[in-house]
PDB file of N, CA and C in Angstrom:
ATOM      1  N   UNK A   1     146.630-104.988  95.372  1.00  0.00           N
ATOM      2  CA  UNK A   1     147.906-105.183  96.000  1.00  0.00           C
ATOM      3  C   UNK A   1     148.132-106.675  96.195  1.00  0.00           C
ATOM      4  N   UNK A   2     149.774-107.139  96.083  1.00  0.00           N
ATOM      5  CA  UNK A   2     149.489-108.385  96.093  1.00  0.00           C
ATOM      6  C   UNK A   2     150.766-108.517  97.245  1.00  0.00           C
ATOM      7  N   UNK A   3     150.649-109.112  98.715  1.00  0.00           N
ATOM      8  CA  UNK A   3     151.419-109.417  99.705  1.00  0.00           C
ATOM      9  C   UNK A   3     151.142-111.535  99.495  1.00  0.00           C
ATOM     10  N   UNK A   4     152.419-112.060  99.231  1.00  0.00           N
ATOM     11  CA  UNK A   4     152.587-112.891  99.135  1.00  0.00           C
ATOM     12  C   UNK A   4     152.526-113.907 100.250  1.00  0.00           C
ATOM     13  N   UNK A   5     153.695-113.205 101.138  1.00  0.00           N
ATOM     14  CA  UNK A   5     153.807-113.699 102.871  1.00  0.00           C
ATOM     15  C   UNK A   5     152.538-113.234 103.685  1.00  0.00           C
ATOM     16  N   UNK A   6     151.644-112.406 103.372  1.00  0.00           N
ATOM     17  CA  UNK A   6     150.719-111.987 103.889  1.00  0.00           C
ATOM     18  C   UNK A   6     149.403-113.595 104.035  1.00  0.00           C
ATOM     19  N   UNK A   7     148.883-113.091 105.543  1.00  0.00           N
ATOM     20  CA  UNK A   7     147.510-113.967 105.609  1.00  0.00           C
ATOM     21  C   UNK A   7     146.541-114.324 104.298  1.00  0.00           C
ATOM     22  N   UNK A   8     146.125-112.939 103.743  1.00  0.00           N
ATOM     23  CA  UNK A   8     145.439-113.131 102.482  1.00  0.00           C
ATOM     24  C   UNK A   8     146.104-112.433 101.685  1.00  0.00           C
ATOM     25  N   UNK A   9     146.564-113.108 100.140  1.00  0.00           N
ATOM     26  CA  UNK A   9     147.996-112.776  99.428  1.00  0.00           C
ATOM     27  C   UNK A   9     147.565-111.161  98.576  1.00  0.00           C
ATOM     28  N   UNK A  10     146.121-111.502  98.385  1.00  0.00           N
ATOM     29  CA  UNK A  10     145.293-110.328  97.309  1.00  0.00           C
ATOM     30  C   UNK A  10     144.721-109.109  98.512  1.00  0.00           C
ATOM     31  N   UNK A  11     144.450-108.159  98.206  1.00  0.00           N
ATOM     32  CA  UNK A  11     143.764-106.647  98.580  1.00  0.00           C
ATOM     33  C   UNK A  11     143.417-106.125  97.371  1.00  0.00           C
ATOM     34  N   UNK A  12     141.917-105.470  97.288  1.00  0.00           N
ATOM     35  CA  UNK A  12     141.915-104.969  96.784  1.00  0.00           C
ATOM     36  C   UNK A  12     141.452-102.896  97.736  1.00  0.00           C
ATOM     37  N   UNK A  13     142.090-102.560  96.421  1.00  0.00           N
ATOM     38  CA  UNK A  13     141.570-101.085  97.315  1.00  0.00           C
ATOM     39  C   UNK A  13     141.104-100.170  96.055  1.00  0.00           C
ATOM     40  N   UNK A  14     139.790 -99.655  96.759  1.00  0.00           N
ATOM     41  CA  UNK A  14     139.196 -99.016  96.213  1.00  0.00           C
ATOM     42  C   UNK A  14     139.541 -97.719  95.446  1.00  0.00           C
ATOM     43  N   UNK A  15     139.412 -97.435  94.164  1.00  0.00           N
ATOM     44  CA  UNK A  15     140.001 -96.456  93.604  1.00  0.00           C
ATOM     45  C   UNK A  15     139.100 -95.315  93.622  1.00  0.00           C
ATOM     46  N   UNK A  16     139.799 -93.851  93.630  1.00  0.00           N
ATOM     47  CA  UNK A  16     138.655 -92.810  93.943  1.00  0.00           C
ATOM     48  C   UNK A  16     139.795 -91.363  93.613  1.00  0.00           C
ATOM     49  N   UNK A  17     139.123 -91.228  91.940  1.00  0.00           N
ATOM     50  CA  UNK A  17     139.603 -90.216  91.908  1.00  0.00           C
ATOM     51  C   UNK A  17     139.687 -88.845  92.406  1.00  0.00           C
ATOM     52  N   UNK A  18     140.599 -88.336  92.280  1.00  0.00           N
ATOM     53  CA  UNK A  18     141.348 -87.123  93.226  1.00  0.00           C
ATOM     54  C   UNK A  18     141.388 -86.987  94.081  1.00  0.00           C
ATOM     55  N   UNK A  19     141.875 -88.511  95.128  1.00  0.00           N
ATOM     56  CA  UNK A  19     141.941 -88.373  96.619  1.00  0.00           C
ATOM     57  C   UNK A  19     143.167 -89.884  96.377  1.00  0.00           C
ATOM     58  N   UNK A  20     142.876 -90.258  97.756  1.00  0.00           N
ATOM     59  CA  UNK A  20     144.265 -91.653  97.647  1.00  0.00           C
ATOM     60  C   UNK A  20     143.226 -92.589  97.392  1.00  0.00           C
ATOM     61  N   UNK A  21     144.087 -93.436  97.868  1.00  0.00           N
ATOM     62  CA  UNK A  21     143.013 -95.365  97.340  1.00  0.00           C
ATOM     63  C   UNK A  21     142.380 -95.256  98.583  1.00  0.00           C
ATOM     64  N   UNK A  22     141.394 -96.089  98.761  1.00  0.00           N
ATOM     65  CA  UNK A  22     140.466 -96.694  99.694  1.00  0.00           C
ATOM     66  C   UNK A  22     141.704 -97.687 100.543  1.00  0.00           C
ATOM     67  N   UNK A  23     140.926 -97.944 101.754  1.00  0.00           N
ATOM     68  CA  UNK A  23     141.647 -98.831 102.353  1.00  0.00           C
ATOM     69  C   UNK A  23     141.471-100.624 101.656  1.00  0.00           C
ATOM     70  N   UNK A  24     142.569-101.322 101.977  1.00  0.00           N
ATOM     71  CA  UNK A  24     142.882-102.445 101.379  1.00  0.00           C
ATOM     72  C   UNK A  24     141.789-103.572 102.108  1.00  0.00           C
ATOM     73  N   UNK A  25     141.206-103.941 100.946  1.00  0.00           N
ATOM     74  CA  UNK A  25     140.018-105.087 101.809  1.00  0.00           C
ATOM     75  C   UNK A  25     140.666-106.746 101.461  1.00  0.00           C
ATOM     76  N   UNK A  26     140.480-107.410 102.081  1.00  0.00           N
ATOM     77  CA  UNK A  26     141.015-108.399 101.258  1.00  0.00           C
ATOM     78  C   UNK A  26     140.287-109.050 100.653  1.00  0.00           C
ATOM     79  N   UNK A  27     140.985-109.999  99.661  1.00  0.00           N
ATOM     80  CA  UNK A  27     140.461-110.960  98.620  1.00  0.00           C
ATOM     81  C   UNK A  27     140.767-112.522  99.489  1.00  0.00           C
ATOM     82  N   UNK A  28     139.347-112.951  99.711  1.00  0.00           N
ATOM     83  CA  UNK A  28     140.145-114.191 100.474  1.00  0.00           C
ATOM     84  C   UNK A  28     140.272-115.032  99.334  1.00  0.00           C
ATOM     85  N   UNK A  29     140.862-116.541  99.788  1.00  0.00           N
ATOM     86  CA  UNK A  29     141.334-117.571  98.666  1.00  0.00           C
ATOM     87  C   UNK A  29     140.133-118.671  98.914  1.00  0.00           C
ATOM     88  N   UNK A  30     139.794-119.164  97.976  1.00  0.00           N
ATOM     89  CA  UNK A  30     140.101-119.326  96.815  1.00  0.00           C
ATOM     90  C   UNK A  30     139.631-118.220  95.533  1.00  0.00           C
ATOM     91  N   UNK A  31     140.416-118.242  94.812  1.00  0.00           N
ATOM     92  CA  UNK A  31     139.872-117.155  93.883  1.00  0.00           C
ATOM     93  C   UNK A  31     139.812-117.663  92.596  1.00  0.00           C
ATOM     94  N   UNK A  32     138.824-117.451  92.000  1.00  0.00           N
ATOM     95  CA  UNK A  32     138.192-117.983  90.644  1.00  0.00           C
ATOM     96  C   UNK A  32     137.942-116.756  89.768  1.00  0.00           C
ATOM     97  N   UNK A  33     138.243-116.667  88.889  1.00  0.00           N
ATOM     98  CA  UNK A  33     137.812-115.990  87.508  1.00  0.00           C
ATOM     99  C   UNK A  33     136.686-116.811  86.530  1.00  0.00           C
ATOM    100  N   UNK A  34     134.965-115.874  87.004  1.00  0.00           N
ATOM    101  CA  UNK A  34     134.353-116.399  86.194  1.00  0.00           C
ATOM    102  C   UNK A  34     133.818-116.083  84.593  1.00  0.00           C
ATOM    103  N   UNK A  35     134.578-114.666  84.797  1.00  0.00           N
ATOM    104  CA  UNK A  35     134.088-114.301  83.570  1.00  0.00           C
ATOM    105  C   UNK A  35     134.780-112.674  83.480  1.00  0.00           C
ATOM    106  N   UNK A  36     135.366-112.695  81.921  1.00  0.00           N
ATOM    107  CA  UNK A  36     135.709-111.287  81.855  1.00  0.00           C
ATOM    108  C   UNK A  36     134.535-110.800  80.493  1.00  0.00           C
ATOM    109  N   UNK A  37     133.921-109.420  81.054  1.00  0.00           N
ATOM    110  CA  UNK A  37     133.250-109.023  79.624  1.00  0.00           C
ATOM    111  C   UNK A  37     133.564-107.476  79.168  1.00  0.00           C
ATOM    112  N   UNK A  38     132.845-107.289  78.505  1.00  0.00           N
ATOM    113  CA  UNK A  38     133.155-105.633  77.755  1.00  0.00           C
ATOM    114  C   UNK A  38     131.607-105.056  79.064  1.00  0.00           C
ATOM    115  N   UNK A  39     131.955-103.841  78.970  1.00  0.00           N
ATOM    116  CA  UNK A  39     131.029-102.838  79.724  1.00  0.00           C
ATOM    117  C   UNK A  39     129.523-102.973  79.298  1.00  0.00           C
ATOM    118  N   UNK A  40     128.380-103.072  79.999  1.00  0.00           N
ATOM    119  CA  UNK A  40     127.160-103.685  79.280  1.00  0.00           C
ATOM    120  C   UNK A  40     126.288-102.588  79.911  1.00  0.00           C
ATOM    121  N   UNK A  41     126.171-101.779  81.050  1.00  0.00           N
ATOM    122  CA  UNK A  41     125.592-100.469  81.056  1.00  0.00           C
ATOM    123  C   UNK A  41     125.993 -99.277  80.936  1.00  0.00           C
ATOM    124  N   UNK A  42     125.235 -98.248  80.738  1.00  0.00           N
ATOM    125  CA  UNK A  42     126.003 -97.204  80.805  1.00  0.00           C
ATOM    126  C   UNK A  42     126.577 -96.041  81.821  1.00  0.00           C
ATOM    127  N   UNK A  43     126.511 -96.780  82.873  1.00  0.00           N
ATOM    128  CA  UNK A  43     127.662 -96.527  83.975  1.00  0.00           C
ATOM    129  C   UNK A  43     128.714 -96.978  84.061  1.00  0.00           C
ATOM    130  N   UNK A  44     129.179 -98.828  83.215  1.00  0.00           N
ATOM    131  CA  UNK A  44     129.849 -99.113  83.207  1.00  0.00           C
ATOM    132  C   UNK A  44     130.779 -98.634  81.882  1.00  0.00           C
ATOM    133  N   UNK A  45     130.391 -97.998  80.723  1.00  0.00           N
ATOM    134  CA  UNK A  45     130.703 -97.608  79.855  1.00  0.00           C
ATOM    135  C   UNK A  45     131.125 -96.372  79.864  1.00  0.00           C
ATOM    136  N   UNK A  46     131.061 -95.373  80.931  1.00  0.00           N
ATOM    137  CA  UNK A  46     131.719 -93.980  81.273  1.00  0.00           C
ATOM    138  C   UNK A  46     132.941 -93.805  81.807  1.00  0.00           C
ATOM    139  N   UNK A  47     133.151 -95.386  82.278  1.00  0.00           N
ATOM    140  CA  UNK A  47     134.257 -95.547  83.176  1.00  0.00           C
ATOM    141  C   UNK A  47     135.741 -95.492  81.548  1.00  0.00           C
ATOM    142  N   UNK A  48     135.198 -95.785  80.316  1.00  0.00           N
ATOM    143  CA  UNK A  48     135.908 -96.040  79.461  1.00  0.00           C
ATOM    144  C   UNK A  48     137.134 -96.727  79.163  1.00  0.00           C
ATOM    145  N   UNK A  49     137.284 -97.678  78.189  1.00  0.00           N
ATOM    146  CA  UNK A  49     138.884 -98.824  78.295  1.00  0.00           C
ATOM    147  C   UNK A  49     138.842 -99.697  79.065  1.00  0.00           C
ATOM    148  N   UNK A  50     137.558-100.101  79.928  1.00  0.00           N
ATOM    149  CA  UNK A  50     137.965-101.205  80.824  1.00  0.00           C
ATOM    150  C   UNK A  50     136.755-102.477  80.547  1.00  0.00           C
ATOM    151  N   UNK A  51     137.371-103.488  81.238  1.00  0.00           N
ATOM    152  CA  UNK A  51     136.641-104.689  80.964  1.00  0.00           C
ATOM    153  C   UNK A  51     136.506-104.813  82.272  1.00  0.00           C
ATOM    154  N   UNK A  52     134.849-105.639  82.488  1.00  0.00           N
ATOM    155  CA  UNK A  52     134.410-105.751  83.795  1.00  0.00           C
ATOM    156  C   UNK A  52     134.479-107.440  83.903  1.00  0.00           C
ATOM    157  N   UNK A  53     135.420-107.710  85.519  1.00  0.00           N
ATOM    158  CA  UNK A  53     136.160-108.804  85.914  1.00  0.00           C
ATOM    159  C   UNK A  53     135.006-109.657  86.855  1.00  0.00           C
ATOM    160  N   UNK A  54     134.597-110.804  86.721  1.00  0.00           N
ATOM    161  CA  UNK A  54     133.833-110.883  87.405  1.00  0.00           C
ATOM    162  C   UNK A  54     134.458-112.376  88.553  1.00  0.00           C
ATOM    163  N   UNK A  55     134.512-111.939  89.690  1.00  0.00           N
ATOM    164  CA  UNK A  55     135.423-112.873  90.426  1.00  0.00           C
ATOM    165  C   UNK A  55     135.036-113.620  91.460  1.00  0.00           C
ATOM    166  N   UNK A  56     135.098-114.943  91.843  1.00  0.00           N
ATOM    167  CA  UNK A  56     135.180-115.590  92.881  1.00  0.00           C
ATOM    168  C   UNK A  56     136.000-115.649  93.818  1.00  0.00           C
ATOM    169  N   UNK A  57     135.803-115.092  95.356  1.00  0.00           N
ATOM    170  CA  UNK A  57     137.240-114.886  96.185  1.00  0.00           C
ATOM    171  C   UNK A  57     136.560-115.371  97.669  1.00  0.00           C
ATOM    172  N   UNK A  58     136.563-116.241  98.004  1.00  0.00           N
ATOM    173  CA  UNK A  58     136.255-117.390  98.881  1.00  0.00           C
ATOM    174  C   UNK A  58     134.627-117.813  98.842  1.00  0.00           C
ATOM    175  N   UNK A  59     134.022-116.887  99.622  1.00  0.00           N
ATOM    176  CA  UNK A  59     132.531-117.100  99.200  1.00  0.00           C
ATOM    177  C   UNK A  59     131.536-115.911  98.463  1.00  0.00           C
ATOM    178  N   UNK A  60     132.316-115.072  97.995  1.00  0.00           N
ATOM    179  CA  UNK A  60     131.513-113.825  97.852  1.00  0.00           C
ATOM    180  C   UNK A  60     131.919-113.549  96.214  1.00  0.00           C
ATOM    181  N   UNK A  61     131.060-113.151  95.328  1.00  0.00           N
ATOM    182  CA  UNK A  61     131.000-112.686  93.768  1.00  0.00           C
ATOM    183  C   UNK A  61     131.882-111.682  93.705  1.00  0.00           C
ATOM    184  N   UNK A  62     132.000-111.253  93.369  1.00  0.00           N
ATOM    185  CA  UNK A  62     132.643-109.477  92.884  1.00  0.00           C
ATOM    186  C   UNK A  62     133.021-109.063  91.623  1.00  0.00           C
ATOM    187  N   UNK A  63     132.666-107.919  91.331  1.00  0.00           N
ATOM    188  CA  UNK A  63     133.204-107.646  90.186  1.00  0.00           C
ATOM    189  C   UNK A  63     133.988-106.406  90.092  1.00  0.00           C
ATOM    190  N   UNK A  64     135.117-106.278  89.199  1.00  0.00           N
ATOM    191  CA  UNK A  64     135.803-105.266  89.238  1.00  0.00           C
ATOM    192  C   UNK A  64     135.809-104.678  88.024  1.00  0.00           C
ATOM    193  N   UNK A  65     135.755-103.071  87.249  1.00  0.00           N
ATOM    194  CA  UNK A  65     136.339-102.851  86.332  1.00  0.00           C
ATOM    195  C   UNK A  65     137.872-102.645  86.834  1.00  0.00           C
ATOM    196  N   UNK A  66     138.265-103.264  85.373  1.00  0.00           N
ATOM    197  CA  UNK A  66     139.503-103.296  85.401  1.00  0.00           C
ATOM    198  C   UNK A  66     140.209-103.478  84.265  1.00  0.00           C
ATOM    199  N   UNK A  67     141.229-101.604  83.976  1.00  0.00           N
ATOM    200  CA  UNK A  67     141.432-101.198  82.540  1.00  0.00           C
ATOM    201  C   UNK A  67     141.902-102.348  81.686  1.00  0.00           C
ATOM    202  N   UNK A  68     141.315-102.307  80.155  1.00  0.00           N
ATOM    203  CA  UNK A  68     141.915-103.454  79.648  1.00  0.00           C
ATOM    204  C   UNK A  68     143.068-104.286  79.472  1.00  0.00           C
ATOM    205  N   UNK A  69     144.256-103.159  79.399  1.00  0.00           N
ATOM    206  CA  UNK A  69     145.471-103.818  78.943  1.00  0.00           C
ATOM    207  C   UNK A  69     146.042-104.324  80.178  1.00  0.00           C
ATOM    208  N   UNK A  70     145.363-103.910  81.424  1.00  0.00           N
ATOM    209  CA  UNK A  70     146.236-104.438  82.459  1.00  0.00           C
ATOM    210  C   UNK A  70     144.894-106.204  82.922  1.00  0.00           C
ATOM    211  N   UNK A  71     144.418-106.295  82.309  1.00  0.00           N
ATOM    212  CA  UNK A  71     143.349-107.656  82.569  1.00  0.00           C
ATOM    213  C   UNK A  71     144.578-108.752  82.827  1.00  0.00           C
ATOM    214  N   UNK A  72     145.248-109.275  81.713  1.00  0.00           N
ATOM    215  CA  UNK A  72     146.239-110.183  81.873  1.00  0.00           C
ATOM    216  C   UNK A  72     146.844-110.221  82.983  1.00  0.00           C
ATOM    217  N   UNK A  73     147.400-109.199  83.252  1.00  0.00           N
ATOM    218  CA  UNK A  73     148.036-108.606  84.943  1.00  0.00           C
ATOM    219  C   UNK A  73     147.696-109.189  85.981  1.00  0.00           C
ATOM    220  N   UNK A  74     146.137-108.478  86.085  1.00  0.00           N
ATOM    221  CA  UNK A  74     145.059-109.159  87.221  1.00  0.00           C
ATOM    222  C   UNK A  74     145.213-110.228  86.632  1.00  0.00           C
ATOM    223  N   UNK A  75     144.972-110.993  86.003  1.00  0.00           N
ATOM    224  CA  UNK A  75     144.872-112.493  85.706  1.00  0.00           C
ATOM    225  C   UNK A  75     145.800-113.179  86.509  1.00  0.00           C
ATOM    226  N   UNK A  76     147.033-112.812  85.708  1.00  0.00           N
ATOM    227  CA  UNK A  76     148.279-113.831  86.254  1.00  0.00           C
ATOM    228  C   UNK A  76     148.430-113.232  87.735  1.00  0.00           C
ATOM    229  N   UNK A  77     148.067-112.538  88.571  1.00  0.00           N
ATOM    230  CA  UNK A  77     148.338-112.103  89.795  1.00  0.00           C
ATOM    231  C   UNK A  77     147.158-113.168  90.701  1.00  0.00           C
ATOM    232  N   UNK A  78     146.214-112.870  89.948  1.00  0.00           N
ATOM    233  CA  UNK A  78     145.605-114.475  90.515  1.00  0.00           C
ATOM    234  C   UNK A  78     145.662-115.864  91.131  1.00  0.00           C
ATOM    235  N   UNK A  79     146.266-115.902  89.398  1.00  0.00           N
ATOM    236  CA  UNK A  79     146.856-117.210  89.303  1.00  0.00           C
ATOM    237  C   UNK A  79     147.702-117.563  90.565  1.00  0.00           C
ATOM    238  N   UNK A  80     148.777-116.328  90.542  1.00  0.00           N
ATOM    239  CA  UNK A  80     150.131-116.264  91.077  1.00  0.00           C
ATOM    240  C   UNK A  80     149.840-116.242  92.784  1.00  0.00           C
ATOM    241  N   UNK A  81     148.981-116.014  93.296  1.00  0.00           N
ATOM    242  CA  UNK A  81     148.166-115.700  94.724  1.00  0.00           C
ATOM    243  C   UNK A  81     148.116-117.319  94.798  1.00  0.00           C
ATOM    244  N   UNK A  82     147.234-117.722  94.113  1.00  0.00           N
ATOM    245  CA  UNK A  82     146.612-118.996  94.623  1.00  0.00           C
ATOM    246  C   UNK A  82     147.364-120.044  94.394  1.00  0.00           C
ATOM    247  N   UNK A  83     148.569-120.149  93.325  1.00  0.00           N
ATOM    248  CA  UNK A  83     149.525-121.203  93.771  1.00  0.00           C
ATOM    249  C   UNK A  83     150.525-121.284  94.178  1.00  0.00           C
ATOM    250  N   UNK A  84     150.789-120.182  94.819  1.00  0.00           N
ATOM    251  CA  UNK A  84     152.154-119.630  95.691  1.00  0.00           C
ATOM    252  C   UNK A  84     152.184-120.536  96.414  1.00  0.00           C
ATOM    253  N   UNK A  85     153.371-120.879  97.152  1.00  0.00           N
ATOM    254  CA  UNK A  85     153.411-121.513  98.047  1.00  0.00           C
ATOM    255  C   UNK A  85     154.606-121.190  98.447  1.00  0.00           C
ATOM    256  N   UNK A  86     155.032-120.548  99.748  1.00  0.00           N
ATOM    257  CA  UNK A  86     156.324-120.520 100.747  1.00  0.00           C
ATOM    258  C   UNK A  86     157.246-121.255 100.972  1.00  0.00           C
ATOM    259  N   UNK A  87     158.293-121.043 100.927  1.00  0.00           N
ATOM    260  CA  UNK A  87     159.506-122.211 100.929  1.00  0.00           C
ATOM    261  C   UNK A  87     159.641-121.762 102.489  1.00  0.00           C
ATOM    262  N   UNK A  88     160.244-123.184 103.201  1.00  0.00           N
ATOM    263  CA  UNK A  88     160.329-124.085 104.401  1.00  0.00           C
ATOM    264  C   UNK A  88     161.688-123.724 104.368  1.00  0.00           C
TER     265      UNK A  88
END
């Protein structure tokens, strides 16, 4: 989720099929993209179509799968978090 005017602009929430999302945790800033790869175990390979995101979001690693065609998405939503800036 991305709240712009919000304290921290990113949330992520946990996905869990056949129920709703997880509650929204946030992503603090700064956020770095260190690396996107293809699925490398085979837990991560059941999940199928997705590329695993591997992220910097203030002081903590994380990684997300996250389906391929929407990677760019997450990307530029990133981007778009961390150089927002509010008009006065």
């Amino acid at each position: 989720m991305m709240h712009l005017a919000g304290p921290e602009r990113l949330a992520w929430c946990k996905w869990r099929p056949f129920r709703t999302f997880g509650r929204p945790v946030p992503l603090p800033r700064p956020h770095e993209v260190i690396d996107v790869r293809e699925p490398s175990s085979f837990a991560e390979r059941q999940l199928g179509g997705v590329r695993v995101l591997t992220l910097r979001a203030g002081t903590e690693i994380w990684e997300m799968a996250v389906v391929a065609i929407d990677v760019p998405v997450v990307m530029t939503a990133l981007a778009e978090a961390e150089s927002w800036v509010p008009d006065d």
